[in-house]
Protein backbone atom coordinates (compact mmCIF):
# COMPACT_ATOMS: atom_id res chain seq x y z
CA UNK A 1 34.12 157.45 48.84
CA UNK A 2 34.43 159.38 45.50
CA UNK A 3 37.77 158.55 45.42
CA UNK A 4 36.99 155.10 45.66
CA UNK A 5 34.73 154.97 43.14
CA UNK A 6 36.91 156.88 40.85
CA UNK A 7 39.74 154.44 40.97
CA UNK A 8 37.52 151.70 40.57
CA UNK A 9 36.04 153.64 37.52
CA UNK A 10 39.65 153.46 36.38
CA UNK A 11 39.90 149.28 37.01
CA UNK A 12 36.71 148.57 35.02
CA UNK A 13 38.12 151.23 32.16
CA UNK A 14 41.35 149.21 31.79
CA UNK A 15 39.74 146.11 32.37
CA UNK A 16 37.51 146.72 29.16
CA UNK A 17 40.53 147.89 26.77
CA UNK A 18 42.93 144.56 28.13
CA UNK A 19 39.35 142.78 27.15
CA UNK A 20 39.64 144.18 23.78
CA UNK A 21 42.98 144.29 23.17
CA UNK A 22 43.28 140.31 24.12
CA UNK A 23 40.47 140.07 21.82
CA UNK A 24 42.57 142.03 19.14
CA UNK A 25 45.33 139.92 19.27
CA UNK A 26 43.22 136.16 19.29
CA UNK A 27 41.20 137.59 15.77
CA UNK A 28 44.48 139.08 14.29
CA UNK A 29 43.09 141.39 12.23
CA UNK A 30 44.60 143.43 9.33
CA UNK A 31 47.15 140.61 8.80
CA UNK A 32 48.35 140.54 12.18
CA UNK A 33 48.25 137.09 12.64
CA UNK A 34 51.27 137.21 10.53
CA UNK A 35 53.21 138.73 13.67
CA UNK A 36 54.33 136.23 16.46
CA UNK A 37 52.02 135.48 19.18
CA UNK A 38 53.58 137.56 21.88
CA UNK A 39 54.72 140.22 20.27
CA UNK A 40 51.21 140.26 18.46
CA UNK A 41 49.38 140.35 21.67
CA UNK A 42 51.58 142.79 23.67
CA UNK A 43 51.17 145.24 20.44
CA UNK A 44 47.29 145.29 20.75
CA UNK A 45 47.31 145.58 24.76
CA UNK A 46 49.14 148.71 23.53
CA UNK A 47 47.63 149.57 20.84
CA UNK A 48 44.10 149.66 22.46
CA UNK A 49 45.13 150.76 25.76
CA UNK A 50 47.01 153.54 24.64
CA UNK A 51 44.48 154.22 21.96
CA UNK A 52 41.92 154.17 24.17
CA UNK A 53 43.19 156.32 26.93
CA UNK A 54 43.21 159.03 24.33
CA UNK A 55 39.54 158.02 23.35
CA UNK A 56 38.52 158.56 26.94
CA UNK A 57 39.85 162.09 27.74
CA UNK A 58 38.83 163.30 24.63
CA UNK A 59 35.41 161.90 25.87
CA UNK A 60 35.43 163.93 29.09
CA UNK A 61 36.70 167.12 27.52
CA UNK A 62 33.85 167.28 24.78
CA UNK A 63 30.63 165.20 26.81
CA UNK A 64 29.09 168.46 28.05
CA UNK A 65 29.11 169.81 23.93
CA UNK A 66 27.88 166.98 22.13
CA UNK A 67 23.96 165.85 22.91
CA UNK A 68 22.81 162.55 21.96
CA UNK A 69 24.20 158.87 22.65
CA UNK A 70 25.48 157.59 18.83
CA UNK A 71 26.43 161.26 18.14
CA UNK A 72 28.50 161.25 21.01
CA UNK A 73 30.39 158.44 20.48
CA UNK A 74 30.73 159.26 16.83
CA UNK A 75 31.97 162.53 17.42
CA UNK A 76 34.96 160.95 20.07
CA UNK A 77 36.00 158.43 17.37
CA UNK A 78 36.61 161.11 14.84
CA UNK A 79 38.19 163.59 17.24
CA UNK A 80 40.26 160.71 18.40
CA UNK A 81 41.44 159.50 15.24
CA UNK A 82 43.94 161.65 14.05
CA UNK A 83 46.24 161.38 17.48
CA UNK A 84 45.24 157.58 17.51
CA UNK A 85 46.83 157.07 13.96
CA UNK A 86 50.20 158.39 14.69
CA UNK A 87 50.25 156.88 18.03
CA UNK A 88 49.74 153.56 16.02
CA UNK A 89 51.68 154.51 13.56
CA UNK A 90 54.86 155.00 15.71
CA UNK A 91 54.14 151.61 17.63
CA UNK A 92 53.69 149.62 13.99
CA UNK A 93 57.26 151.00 13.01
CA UNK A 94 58.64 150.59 16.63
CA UNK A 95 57.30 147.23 17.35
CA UNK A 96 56.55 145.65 13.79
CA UNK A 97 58.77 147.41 11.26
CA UNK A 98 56.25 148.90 9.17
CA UNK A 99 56.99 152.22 7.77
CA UNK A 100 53.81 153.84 5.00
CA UNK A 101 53.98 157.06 3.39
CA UNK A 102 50.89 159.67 2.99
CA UNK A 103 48.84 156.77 1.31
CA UNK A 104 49.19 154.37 3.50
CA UNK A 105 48.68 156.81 6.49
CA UNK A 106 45.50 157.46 5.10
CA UNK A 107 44.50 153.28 4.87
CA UNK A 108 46.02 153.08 8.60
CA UNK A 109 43.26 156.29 9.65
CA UNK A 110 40.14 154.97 8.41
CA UNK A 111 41.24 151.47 10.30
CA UNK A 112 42.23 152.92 13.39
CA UNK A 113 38.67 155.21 13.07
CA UNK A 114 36.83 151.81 12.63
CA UNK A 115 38.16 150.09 15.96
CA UNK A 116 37.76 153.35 17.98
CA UNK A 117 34.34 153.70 16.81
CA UNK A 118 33.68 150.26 18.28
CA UNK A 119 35.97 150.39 21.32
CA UNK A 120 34.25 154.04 22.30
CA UNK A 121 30.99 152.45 21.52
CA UNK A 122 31.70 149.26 23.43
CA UNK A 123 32.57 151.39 26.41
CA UNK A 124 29.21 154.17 26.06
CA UNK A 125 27.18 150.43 26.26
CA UNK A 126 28.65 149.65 29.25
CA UNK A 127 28.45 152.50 31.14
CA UNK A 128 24.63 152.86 30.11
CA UNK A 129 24.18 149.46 30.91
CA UNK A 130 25.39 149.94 34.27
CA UNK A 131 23.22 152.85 34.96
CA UNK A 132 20.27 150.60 33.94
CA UNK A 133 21.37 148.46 36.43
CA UNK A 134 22.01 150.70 38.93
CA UNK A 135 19.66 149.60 41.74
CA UNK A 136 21.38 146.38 42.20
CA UNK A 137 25.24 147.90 42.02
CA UNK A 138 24.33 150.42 44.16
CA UNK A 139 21.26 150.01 45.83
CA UNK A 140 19.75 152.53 48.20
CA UNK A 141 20.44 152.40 51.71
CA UNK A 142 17.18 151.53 54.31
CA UNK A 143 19.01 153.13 56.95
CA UNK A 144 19.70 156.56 55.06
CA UNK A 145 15.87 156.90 54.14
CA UNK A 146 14.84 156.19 57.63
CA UNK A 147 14.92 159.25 59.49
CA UNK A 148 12.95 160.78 56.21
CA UNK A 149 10.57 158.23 55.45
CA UNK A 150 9.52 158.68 59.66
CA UNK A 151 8.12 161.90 57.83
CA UNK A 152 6.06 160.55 55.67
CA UNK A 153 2.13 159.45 56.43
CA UNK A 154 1.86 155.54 56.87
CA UNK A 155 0.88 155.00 53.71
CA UNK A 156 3.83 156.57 51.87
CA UNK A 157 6.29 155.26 54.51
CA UNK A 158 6.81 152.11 52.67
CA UNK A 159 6.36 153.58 48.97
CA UNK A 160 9.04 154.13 46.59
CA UNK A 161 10.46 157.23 46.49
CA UNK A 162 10.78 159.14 43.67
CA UNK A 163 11.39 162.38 43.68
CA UNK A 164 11.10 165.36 46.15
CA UNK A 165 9.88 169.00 45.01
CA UNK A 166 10.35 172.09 46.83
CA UNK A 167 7.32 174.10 47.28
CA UNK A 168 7.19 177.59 48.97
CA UNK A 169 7.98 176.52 52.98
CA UNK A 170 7.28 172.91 52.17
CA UNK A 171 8.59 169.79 49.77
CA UNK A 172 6.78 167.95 48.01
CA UNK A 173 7.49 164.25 48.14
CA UNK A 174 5.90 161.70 44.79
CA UNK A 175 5.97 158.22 45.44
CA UNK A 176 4.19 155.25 43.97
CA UNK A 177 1.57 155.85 46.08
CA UNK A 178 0.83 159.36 45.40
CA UNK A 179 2.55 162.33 46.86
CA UNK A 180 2.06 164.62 50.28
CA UNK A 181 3.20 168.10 51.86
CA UNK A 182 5.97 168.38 54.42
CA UNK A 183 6.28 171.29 56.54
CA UNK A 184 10.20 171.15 56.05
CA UNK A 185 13.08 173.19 53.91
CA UNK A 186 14.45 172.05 50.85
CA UNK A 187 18.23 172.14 52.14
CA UNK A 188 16.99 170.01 54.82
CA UNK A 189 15.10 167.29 53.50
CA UNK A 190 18.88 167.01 50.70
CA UNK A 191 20.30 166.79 53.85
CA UNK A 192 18.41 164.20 55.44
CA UNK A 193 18.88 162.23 52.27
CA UNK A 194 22.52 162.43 51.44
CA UNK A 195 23.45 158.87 51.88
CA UNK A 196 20.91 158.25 49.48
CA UNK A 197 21.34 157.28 45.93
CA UNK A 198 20.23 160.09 43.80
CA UNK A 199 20.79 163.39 42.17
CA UNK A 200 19.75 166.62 42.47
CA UNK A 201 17.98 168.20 39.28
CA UNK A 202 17.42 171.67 39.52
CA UNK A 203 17.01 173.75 42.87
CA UNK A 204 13.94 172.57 43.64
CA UNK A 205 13.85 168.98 42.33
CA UNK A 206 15.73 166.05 43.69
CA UNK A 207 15.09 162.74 42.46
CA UNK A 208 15.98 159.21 43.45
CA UNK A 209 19.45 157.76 41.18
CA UNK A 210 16.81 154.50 40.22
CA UNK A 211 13.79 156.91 39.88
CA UNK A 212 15.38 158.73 36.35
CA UNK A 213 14.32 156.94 33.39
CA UNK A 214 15.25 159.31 30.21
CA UNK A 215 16.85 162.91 30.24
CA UNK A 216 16.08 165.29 27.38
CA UNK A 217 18.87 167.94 27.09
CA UNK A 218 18.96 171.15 25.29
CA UNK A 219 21.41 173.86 25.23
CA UNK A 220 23.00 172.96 28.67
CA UNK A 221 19.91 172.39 30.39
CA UNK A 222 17.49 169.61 30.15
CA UNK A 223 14.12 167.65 31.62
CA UNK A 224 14.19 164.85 33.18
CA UNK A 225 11.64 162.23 32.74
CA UNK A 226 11.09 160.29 35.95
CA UNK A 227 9.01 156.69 36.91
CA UNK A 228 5.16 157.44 37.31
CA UNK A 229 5.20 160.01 34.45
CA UNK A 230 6.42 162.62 36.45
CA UNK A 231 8.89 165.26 34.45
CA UNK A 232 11.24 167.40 36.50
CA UNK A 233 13.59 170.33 34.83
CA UNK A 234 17.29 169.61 34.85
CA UNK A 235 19.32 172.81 34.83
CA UNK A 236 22.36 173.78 33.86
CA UNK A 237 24.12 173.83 37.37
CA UNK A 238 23.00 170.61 37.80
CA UNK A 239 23.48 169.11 34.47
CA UNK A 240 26.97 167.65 35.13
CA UNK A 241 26.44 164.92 37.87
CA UNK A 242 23.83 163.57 35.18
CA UNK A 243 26.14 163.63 32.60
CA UNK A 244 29.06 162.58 34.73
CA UNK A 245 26.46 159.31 36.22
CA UNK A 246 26.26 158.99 32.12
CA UNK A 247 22.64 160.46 31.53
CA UNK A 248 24.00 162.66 28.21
C-alpha cells in the first residue's frame, strides 16, 4: 500500500509539471513564442519537468530544516536556482541556439528563480490542499474502527474520534462527545486502529489523520492543535510522518 501511494504520489507530481509546462508553452513567455510550436512546447515539458524534478528533491532533502509554509517554498526556489539555470541554460543552447555570457546568465537566474518560485509554490498548494481535503480522498474506514469503537460507552460509540491519550494502564479516548477511560495498553489500542487514517504524535498521543487542524513546530519537535481545542505534543520521533503527510 505505501508503495502504491508513492507511485501515485509520483503520477500527480508529473501530472502538475506537464500541467505547467503545457501552460508554459500556450503563454510563450520570455519571447518564446518566437520558437515553433513543437519545438516550443517540447522545450517547456523539459524545461519544467526537468526543472522541477530538481525542485522536488531539493524539497525532501531540506523539509525537516526549514519551518514555516512561504519560507519553505522560498527557501527551495533559491536553493534550486542555481542547478535550474544551467540545466536551462544547456537546453536553450541545445534546443534553441542561444548561447549568453556572465550577464546574460545572470538575466536567465532571476527568470528561472521566478517560475520555480511559482511552480514550487503551485505544488506546496496542492499538497496542502489535499490534506484539507483529506477525509474525502481518504476517508476512514467503518470497519477498521469497529472492533475499537465496541470499546467505547454507547454514547461515544457513534462520536467522532479524535484523538487517543495514553494514561498510566489506561488510554484516554476525546471525541465530540467528551472523552472516557479504557482499561487497555497504548500499543494495543495503535494496534486495534492501524487501518485507520491517522498519525501518531508523540508516545502517548495518537490522533485521527482528519482530527489535526494546525501543527506548531519548533526545533524538531512541535504541538499539534487538534478539533475540539484539544492540543497534543508532537515529538521529534514522530515529527516526520507529519511532515512527510505535509503538516511542516
Amino acid at each position: 500500500m505505501v508503495r502504491s501511494l508513492q507511485w501515485r504520489r509520483i503520477a500527480i507530481e508529473l501530472s502538475l509539471l506537464v500541467a505547467i509546462g503545457l501552460l508554459m508553452a500556450v503563454l510563450g513567455p520570455y519571447r518564446s513564442l518566437d520558437v515553433p510550436p513543437l519545438r516550443r512546447t517540447i522545450y517547456w515539458l523539459l524545461a519544467i519537468i526537468g526543472g522541477g524534478a530538481i525542485g522536488i528533491l531539493i524539497d525532501f532533502a531540506i523539509r525537516k530544516r526549514i519551518r514555516g509554509f512561504w519560507r519553505a517554498v522560498l527557501g527551495v526556489a533559491i536553493l534550486m536556482t542555481p542547478p535550474v539555470t544551467l540545466f536551462v541554460w544547456t537546453l536553450n543552447a541545445g534546443m534553441l541556439g542561444q548561447k549568453v555570457g556572465p550577464r546574460g546568465l545572470l538575466t536567465l537566474g532571476w527568470q528561472v528563480f521566478v517560475i520555480a518560485f511559482l511552480v514550487m509554490a503551485m505544488r506546496a498548494l496542492l499538497w496542502r490542499r489535499a490534506i484539507e481535503t483529506r477525509t474525502v480522498v481518504m476517508p476512514p474506514l467503518p470497519e477498521a474502527e469497529r472492533a475499537f469503537r465496541m470499546r467505547l460507552s454507547a454514547k461515544r460509540r457513534g462520536a467522532r474520534l479524535i484523538a487517543i491519550e495514553a494514561e498510566d494502564h489506561y488510554v484516554r479516548i476525546h471525541t465530540d462527545q467528551g472523552s472516557e477511560l479504557l482499561t487497555m495498553r497504548f500499543s494495543d489500542a495503535l494496534m486495534e486502529l492501524g487501518q485507520v487514517h491517522g498519525h501518531q504524535l508523540h508516545r502517548s498521543w495518537w490522533a485521527a489523520g482528519d482530527a489535526i487542524e494546525e501543527v506548531r513546530w519548533q526545533r524538531g519537535s512541535g504541538e499539534a492543535r487538534l478539533a475540539g481545542g484539544l492540543t497534543a505534543p508532537v515529538s521529534r520521533s514522530f515529527a516526520a510522518s507529519l511532515r512527510d503527510a505535509g503538516w511542516r
